[in-house]
C-alpha atoms as a PDB file:
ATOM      1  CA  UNK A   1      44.885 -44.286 -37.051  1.00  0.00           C
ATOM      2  CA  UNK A   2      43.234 -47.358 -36.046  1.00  0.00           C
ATOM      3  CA  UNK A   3      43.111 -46.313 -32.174  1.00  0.00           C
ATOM      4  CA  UNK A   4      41.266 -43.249 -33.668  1.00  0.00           C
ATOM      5  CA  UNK A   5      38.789 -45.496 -35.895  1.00  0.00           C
ATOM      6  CA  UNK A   6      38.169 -47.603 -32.549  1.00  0.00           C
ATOM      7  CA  UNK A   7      37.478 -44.579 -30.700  1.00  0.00           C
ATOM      8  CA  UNK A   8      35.176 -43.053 -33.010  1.00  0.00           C
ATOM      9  CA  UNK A   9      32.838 -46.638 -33.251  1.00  0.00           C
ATOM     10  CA  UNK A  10      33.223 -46.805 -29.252  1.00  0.00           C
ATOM     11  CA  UNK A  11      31.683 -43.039 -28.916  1.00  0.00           C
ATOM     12  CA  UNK A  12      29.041 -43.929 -31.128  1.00  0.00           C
ATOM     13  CA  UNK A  13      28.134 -47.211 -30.122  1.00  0.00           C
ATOM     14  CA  UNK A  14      27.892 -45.537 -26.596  1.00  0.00           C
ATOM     15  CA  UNK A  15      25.382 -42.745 -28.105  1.00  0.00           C
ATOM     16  CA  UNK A  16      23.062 -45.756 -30.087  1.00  0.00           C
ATOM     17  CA  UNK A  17      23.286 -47.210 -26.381  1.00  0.00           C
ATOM     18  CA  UNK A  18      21.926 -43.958 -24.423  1.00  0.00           C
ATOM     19  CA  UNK A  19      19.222 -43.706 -27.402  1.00  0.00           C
ATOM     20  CA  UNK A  20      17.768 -46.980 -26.895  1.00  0.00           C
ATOM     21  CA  UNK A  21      17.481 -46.078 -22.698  1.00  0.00           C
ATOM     22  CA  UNK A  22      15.940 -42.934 -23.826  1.00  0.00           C
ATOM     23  CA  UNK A  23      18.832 -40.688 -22.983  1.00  0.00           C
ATOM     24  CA  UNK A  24      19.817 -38.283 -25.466  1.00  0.00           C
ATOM     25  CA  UNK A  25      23.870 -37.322 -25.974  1.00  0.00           C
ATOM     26  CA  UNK A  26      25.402 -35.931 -28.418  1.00  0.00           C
ATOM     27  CA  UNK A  27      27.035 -37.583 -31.262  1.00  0.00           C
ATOM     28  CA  UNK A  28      30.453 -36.613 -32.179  1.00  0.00           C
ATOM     29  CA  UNK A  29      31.189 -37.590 -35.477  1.00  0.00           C
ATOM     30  CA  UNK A  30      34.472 -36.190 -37.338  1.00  0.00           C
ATOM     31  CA  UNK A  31      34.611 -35.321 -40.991  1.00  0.00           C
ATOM     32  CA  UNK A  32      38.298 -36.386 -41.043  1.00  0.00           C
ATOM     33  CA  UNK A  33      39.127 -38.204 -44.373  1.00  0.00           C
ATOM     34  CA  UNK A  34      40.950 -40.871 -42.801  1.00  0.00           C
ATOM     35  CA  UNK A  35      37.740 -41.893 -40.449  1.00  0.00           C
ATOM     36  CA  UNK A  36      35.161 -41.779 -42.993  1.00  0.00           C
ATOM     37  CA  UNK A  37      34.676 -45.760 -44.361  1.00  0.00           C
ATOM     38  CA  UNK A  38      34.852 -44.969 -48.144  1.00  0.00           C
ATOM     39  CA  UNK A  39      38.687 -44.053 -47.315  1.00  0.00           C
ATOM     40  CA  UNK A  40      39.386 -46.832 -45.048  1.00  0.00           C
ATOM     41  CA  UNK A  41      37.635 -48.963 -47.960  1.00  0.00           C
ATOM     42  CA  UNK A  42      39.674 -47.303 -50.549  1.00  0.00           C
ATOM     43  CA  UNK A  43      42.585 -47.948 -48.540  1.00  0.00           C
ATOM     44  CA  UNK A  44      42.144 -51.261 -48.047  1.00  0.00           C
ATOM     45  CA  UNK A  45      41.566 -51.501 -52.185  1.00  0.00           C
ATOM     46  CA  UNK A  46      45.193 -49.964 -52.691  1.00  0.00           C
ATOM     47  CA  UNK A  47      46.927 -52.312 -50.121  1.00  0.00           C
ATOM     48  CA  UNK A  48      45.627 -55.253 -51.551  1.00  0.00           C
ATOM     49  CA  UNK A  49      46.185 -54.192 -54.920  1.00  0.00           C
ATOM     50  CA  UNK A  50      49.974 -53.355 -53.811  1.00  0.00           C
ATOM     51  CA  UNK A  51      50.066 -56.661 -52.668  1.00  0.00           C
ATOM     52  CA  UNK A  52      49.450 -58.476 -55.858  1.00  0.00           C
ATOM     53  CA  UNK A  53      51.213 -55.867 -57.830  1.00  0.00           C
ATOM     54  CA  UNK A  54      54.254 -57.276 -55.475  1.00  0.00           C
ATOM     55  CA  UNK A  55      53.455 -60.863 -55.865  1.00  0.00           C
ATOM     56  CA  UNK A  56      52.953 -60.273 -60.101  1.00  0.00           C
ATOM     57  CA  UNK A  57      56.442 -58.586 -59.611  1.00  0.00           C
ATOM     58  CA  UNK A  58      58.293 -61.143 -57.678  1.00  0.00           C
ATOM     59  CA  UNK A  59      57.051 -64.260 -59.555  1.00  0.00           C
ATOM     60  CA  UNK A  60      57.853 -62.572 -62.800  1.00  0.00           C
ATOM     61  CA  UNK A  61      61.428 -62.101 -62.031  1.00  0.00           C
ATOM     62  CA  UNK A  62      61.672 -65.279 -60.248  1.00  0.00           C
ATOM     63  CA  UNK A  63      60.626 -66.752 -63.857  1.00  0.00           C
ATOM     64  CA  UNK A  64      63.022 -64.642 -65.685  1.00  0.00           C
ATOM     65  CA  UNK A  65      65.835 -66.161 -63.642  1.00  0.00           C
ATOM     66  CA  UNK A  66      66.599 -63.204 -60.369  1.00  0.00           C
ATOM     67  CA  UNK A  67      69.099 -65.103 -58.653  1.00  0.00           C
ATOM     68  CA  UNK A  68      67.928 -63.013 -55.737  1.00  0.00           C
ATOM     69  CA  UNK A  69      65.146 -64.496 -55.201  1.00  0.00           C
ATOM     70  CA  UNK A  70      64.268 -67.897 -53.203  1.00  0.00           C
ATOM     71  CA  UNK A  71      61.162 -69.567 -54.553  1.00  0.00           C
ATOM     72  CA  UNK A  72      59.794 -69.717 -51.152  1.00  0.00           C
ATOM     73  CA  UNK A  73      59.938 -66.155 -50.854  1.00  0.00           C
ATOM     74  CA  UNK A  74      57.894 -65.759 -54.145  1.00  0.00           C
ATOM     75  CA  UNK A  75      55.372 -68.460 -52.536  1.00  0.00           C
ATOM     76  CA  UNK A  76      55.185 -66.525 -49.663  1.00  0.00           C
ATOM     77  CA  UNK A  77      54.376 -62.948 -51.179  1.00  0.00           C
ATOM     78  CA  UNK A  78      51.640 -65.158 -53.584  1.00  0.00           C
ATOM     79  CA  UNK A  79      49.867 -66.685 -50.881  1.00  0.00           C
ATOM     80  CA  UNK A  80      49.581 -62.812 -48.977  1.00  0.00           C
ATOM     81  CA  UNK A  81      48.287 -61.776 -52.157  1.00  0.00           C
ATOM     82  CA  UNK A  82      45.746 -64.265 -52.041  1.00  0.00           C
ATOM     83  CA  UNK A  83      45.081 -64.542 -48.695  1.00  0.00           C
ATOM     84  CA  UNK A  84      44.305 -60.247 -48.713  1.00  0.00           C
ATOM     85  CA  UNK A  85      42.008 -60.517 -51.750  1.00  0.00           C
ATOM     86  CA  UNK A  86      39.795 -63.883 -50.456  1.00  0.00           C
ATOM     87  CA  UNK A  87      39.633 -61.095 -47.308  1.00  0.00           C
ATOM     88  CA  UNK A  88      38.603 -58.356 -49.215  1.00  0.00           C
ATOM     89  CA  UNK A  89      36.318 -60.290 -51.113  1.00  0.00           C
ATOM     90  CA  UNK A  90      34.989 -61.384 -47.989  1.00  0.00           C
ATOM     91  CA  UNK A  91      34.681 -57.942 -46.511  1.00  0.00           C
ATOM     92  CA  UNK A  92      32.615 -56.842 -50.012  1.00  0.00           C
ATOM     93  CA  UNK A  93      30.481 -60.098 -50.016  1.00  0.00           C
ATOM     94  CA  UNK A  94      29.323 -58.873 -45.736  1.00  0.00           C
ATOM     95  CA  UNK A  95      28.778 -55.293 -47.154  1.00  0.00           C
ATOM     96  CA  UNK A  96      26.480 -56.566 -49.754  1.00  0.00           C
ATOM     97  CA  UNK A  97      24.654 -58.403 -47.549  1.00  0.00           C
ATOM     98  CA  UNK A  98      23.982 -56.406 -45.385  1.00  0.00           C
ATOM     99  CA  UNK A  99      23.090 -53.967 -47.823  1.00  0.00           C
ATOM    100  CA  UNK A 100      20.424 -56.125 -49.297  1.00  0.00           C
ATOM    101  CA  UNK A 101      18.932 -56.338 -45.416  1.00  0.00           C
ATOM    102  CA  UNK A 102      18.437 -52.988 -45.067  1.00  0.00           C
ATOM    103  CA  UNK A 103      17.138 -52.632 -48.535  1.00  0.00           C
ATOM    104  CA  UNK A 104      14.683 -55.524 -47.627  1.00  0.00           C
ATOM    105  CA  UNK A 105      13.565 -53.896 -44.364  1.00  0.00           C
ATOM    106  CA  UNK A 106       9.871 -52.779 -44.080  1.00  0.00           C
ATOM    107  CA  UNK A 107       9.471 -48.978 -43.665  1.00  0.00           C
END
């Protein structure tokens, strides 16, 4: 999936790059669900929030006594989950941004 992500931003980059010489090419873009950025958004959404629904899970049964579990194991699956959101976060924060550029850009 990602290989086909990098090969759809490679094709267009490729077709911005032959409009700014002047050439004109042909822009294939796919309507394939798992291309489109609102899926690869959402997607990114449910594996972080699987991560800290993992993390919620392991510390609670750490704290109700699993035996199974080591505490650094528990650390470990916290610090993912926080690590992923602070990245997401990150990701929304750029998106914004940039937003706010293009929203600021004369006409």
């Amino acid at each position: 999936m990602i290989n086909q992500v990098q090969n759809n931003l490679l094709s267009q980059m490729q077709a911005l790059e032959s409009m700014t010489q002047g050439q004109s090419i042909k822009l294939e873009q796919k309507a394939d669900e798992t291309t489109s950025f609102g899926n690869l958004m959402q997607q990114a959404i449910n594996q972080v929030n699987e991560t800290q629904m993992q993390a919620g899970e392991m510390t609670r049964a750490f704290e109700m006594g699993d035996s199974q579990l080591d505490i650094s194991e528990v650390m470990i699956a916290v610090q993912k989950s926080r690590i992923s959101f602070q990245a997401l976060t990150e990701v929304r924060n750029k998106l914004l941004t940039a937003y706010q550029d293009v929203m600021n850009m004369p006409v």
